[in-house]
Protein backbone atom coordinates (compact mmCIF):
# COMPACT_ATOMS: atom_id res chain seq x y z
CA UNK A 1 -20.22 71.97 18.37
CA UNK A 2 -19.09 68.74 16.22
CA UNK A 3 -17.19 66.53 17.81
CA UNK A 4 -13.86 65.08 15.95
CA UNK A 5 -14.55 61.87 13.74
CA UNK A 6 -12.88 59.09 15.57
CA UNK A 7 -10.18 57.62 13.18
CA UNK A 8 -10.01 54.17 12.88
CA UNK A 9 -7.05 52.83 14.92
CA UNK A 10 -3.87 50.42 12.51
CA UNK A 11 -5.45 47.23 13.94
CA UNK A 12 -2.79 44.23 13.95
CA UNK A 13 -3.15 41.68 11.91
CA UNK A 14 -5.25 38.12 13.30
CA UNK A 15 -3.56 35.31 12.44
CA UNK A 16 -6.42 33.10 12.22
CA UNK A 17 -7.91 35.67 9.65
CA UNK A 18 -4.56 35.11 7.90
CA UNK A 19 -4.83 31.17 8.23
CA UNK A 20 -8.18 31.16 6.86
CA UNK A 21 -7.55 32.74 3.72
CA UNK A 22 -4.76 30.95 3.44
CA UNK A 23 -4.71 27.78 3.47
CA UNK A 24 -1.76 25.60 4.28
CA UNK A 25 -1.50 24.22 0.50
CA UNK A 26 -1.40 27.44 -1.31
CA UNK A 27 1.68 27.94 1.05
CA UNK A 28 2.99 24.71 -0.23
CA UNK A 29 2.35 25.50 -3.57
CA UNK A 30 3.91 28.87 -3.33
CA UNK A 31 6.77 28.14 -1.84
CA UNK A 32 7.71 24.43 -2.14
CA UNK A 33 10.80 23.69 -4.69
CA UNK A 34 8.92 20.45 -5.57
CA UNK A 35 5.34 19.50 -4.67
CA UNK A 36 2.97 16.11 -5.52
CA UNK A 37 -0.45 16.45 -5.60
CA UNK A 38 -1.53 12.85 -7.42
CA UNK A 39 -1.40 11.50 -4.12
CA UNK A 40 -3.89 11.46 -1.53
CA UNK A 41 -1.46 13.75 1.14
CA UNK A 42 0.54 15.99 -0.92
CA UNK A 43 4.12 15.41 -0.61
CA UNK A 44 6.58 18.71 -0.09
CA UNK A 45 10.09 19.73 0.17
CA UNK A 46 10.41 20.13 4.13
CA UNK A 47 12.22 23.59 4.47
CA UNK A 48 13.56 22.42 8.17
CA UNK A 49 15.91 20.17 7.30
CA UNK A 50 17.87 19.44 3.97
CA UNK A 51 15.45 18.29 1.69
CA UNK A 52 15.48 17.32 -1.99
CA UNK A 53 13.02 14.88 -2.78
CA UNK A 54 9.86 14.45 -2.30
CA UNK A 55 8.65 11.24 0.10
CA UNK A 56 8.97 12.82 3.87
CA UNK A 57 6.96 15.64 4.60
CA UNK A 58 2.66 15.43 4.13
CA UNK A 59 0.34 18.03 4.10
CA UNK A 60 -3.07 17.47 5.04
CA UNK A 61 -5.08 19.76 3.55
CA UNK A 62 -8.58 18.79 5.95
CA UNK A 63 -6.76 20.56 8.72
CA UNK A 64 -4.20 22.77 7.51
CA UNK A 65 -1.39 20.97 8.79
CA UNK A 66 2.10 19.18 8.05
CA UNK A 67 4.01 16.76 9.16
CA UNK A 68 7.90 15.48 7.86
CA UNK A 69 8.48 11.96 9.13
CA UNK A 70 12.47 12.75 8.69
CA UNK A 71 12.89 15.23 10.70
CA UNK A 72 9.76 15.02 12.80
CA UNK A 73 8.76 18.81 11.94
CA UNK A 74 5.13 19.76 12.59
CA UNK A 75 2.40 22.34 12.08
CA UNK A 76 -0.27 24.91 10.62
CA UNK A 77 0.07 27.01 7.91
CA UNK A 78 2.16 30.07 9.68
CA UNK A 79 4.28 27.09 11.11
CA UNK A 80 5.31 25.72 7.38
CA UNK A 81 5.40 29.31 6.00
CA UNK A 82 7.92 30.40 8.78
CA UNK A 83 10.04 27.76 7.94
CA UNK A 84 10.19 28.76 3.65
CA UNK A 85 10.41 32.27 4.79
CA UNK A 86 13.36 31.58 7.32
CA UNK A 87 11.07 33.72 9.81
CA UNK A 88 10.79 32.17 13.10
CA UNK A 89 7.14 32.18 14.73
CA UNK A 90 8.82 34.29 17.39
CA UNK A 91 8.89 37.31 15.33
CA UNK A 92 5.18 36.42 14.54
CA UNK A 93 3.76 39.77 13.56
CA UNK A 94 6.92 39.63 10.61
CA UNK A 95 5.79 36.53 9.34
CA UNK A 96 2.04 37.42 9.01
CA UNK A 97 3.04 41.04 7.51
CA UNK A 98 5.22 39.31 4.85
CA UNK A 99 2.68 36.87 4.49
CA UNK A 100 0.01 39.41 3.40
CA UNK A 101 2.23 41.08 0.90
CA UNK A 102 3.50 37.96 -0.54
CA UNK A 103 -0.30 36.41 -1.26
CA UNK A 104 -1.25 40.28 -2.51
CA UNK A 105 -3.61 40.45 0.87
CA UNK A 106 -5.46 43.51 2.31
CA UNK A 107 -4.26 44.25 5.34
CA UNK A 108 -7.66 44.80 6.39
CA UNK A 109 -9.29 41.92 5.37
CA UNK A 110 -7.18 40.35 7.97
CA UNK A 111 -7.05 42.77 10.56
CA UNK A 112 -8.11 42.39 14.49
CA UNK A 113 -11.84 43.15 14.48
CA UNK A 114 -12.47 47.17 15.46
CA UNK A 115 -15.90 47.40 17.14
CA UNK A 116 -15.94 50.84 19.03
CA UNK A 117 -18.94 51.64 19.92
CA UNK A 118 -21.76 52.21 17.32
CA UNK A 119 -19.18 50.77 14.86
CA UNK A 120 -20.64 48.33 12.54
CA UNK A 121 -17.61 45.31 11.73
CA UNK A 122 -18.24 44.45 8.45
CA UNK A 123 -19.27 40.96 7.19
CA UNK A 124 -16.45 38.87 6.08
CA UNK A 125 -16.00 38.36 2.36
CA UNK A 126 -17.44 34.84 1.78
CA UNK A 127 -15.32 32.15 -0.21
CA UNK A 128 -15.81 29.26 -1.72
CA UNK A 129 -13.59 26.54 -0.21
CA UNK A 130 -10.75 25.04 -2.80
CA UNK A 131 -13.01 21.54 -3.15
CA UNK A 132 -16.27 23.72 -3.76
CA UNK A 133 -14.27 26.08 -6.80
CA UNK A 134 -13.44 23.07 -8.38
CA UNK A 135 -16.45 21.84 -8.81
CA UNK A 136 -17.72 25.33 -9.89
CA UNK A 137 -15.17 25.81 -12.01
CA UNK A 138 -12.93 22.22 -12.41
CA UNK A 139 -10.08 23.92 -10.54
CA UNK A 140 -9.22 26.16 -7.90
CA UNK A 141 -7.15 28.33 -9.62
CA UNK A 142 -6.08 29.54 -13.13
CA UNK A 143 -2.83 30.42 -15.16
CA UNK A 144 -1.15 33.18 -16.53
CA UNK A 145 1.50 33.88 -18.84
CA UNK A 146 4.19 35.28 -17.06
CA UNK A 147 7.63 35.51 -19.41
CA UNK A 148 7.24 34.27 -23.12
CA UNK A 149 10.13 33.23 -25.41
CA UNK A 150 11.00 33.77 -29.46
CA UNK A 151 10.10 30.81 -31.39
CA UNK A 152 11.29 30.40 -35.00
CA UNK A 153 8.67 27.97 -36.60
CA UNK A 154 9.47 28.46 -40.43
CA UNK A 155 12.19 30.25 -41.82
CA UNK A 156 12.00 34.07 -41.01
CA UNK A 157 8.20 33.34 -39.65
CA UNK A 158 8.59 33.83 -35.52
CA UNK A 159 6.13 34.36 -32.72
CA UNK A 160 6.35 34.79 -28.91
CA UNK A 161 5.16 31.79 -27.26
CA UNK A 162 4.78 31.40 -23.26
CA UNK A 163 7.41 29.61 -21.46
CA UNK A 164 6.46 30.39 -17.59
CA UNK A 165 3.29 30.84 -15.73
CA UNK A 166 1.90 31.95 -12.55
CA UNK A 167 -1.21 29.98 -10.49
CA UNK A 168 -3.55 32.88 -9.57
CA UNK A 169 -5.76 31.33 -6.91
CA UNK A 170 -9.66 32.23 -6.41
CA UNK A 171 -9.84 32.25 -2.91
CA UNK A 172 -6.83 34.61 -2.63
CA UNK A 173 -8.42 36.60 -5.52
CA UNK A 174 -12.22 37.06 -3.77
CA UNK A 175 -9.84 38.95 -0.96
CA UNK A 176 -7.50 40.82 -3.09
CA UNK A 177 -9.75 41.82 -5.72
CA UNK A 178 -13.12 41.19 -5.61
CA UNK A 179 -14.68 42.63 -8.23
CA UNK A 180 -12.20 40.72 -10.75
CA UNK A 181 -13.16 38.04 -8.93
CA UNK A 182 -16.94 37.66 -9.32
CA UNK A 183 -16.46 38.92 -13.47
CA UNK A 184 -13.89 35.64 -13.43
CA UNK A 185 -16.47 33.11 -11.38
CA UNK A 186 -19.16 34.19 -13.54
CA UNK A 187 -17.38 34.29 -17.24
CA UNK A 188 -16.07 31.18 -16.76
CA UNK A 189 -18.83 29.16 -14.69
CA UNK A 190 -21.13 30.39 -17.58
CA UNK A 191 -19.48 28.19 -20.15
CA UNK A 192 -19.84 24.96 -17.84
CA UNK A 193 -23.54 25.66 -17.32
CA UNK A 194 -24.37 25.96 -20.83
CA UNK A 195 -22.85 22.93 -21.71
CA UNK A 196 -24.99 20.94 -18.86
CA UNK A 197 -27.94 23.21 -20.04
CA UNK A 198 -27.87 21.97 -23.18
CA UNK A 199 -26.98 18.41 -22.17
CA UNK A 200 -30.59 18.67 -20.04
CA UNK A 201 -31.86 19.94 -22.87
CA UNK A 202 -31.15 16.73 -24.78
CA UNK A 203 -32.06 14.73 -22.39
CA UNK A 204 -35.31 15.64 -21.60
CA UNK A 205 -36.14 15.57 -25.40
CA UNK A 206 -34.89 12.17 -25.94
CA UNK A 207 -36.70 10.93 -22.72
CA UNK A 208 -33.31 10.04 -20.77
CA UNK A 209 -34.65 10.38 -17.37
CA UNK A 210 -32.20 9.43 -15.23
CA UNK A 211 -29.40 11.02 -16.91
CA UNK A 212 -31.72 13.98 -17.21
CA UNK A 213 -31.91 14.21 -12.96
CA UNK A 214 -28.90 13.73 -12.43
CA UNK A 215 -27.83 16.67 -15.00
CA UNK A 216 -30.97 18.95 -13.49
CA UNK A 217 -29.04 18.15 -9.56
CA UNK A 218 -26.16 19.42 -10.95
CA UNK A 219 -27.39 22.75 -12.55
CA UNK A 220 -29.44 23.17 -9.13
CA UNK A 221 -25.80 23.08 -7.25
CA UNK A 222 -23.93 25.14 -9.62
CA UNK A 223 -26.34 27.69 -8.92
CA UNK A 224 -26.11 27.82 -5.24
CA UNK A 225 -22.31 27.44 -5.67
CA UNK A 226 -22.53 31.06 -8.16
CA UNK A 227 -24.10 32.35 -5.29
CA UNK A 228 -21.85 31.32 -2.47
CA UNK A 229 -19.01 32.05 -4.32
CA UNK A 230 -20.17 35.72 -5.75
CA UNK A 231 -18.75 38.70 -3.18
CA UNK A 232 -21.34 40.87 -4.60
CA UNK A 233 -24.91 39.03 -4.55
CA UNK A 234 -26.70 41.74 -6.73
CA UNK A 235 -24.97 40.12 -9.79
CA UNK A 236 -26.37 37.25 -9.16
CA UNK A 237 -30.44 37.05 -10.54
CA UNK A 238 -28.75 39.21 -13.74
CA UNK A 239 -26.10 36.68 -14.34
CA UNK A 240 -29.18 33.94 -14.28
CA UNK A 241 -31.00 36.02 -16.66
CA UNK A 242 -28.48 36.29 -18.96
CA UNK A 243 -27.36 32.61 -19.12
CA UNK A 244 -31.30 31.94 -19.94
CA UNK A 245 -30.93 34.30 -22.73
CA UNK A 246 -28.46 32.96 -24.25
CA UNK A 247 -29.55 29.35 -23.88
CA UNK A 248 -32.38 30.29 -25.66
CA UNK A 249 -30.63 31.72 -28.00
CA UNK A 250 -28.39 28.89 -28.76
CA UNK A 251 -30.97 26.42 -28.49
CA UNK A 252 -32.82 28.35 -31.37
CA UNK A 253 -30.16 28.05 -33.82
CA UNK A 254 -30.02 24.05 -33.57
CA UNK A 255 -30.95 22.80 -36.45
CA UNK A 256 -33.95 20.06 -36.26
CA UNK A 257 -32.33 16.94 -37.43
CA UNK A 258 -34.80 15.11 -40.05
């Protein structure tokens, strides 16, 4: 006789899942009518007291905290997102369901860990931290058009040009949706490596060696950055194969200079 499949329990969400894939300065970001990031702390709008320019409240993004010197307000991430959200850290499991659909989230991506027995909890997606996407990809995020406006630029000659834009972060992508994800890290990490492929190229040909090292360290950490930062690995060795092929591709059609 078969015994009933055990269904798999609505597991709460863990705020410290929650905190980790979202860090305190995409909350800023998100949420914050003003935000500086030139200096070395960003500076916010504090949402617990009346705030309207920037100068008081610091976020420091090494520990996911903030602190406003004003009004002496203090915390993590769910801390500074209860205050934007006007939901107090009392009605906690609120604030981290509103969280999840605000960022675009799976709830179980950040869910308690279920681990009845012969149940297998599966690995944690594994993302590249802000610092490390940047130097993947120069930034840790990207933007999109989100409302465009009718521009007249010669007489009876019009076009819709963008006017606002939305920062789609990696991080929150590699959760959300990962496949996108590793087509974006790849597509657009190619391009960089090219360029420092052919710069290597060049160098080792004109006999720059130290330029020529210091390009070849960088390829070597790009590549174990493409790795880290790929949700599915198995893309990884093709996506290799196909940058060679089109190195060697481009670096056929140079022509040799007399």
């Amino acid at each position: 006789m078969k015994t009933a499949k055990r269904k798999r329990p609505d597991m709460p969400i863990s705020k410290e899942k929650l905190k980790d894939h979202i860090p305190i300065l995409e909350v800023a970001r998100k949420y914050s009518p003003k935000i500086r990031e030139s200096t070395r702390l960003p500076l916010i709008i504090c949402p617990f007291h009346q705030d309207k320019n920037l100068g008081s409240c610091r976020i420091y993004p090494d520990t996911n905290t903030f602190k406003c010197e004003s009004c002496g307000a203090h915390g993590d991430t769910l801390r500074l997102a209860s205050g934007y959200l006007d939901i107090p850290l009392s009605d906690l499991n609120r604030l981290l369901e509103a969280l999840i659909v605000e960022f675009g989230i799976p709830k179980d991506a950040v869910s308690v860990d279920y681990n009845p027995k012969g149940y297998v909890q599966p690995k944690p997606i594994e993302r590249l931290s802000p610092d490390e996407y940047k130097e993947l990809l120069h930034d840790d995020h990207y933007t999109v058009p989100t409302k465009f406006e009718l521009v007249e630029y010669e007489r009876g000659e019009y076009d819709y040009v963008p006017c606002e834009h939305t920062k789609i972060y990696y991080r929150t992508l590699a959760t959300k949706d990962p496949e996108f994800h590793d087509w974006v890290i790849c597509t657009v990490s190619r391009i960089y490596w090219l360029r420092y492929a052919h710069m290597l190229d060049y160098c080792q040909k004109q006999g720059y060696e130290l330029l020529g090292w210091a390009v070849e360290e960088h390829l070597k950490e790009a590549r174990k950055l493409l790795y880290k930062a790929l949700t599915d690995k198995s893309l990884y060795r093709p996506e290799l194969r196909l940058r060679n092929e089109l190195l060697g591709e481009e670096l056929s059609n140079i022509p040799i200079s007399a």
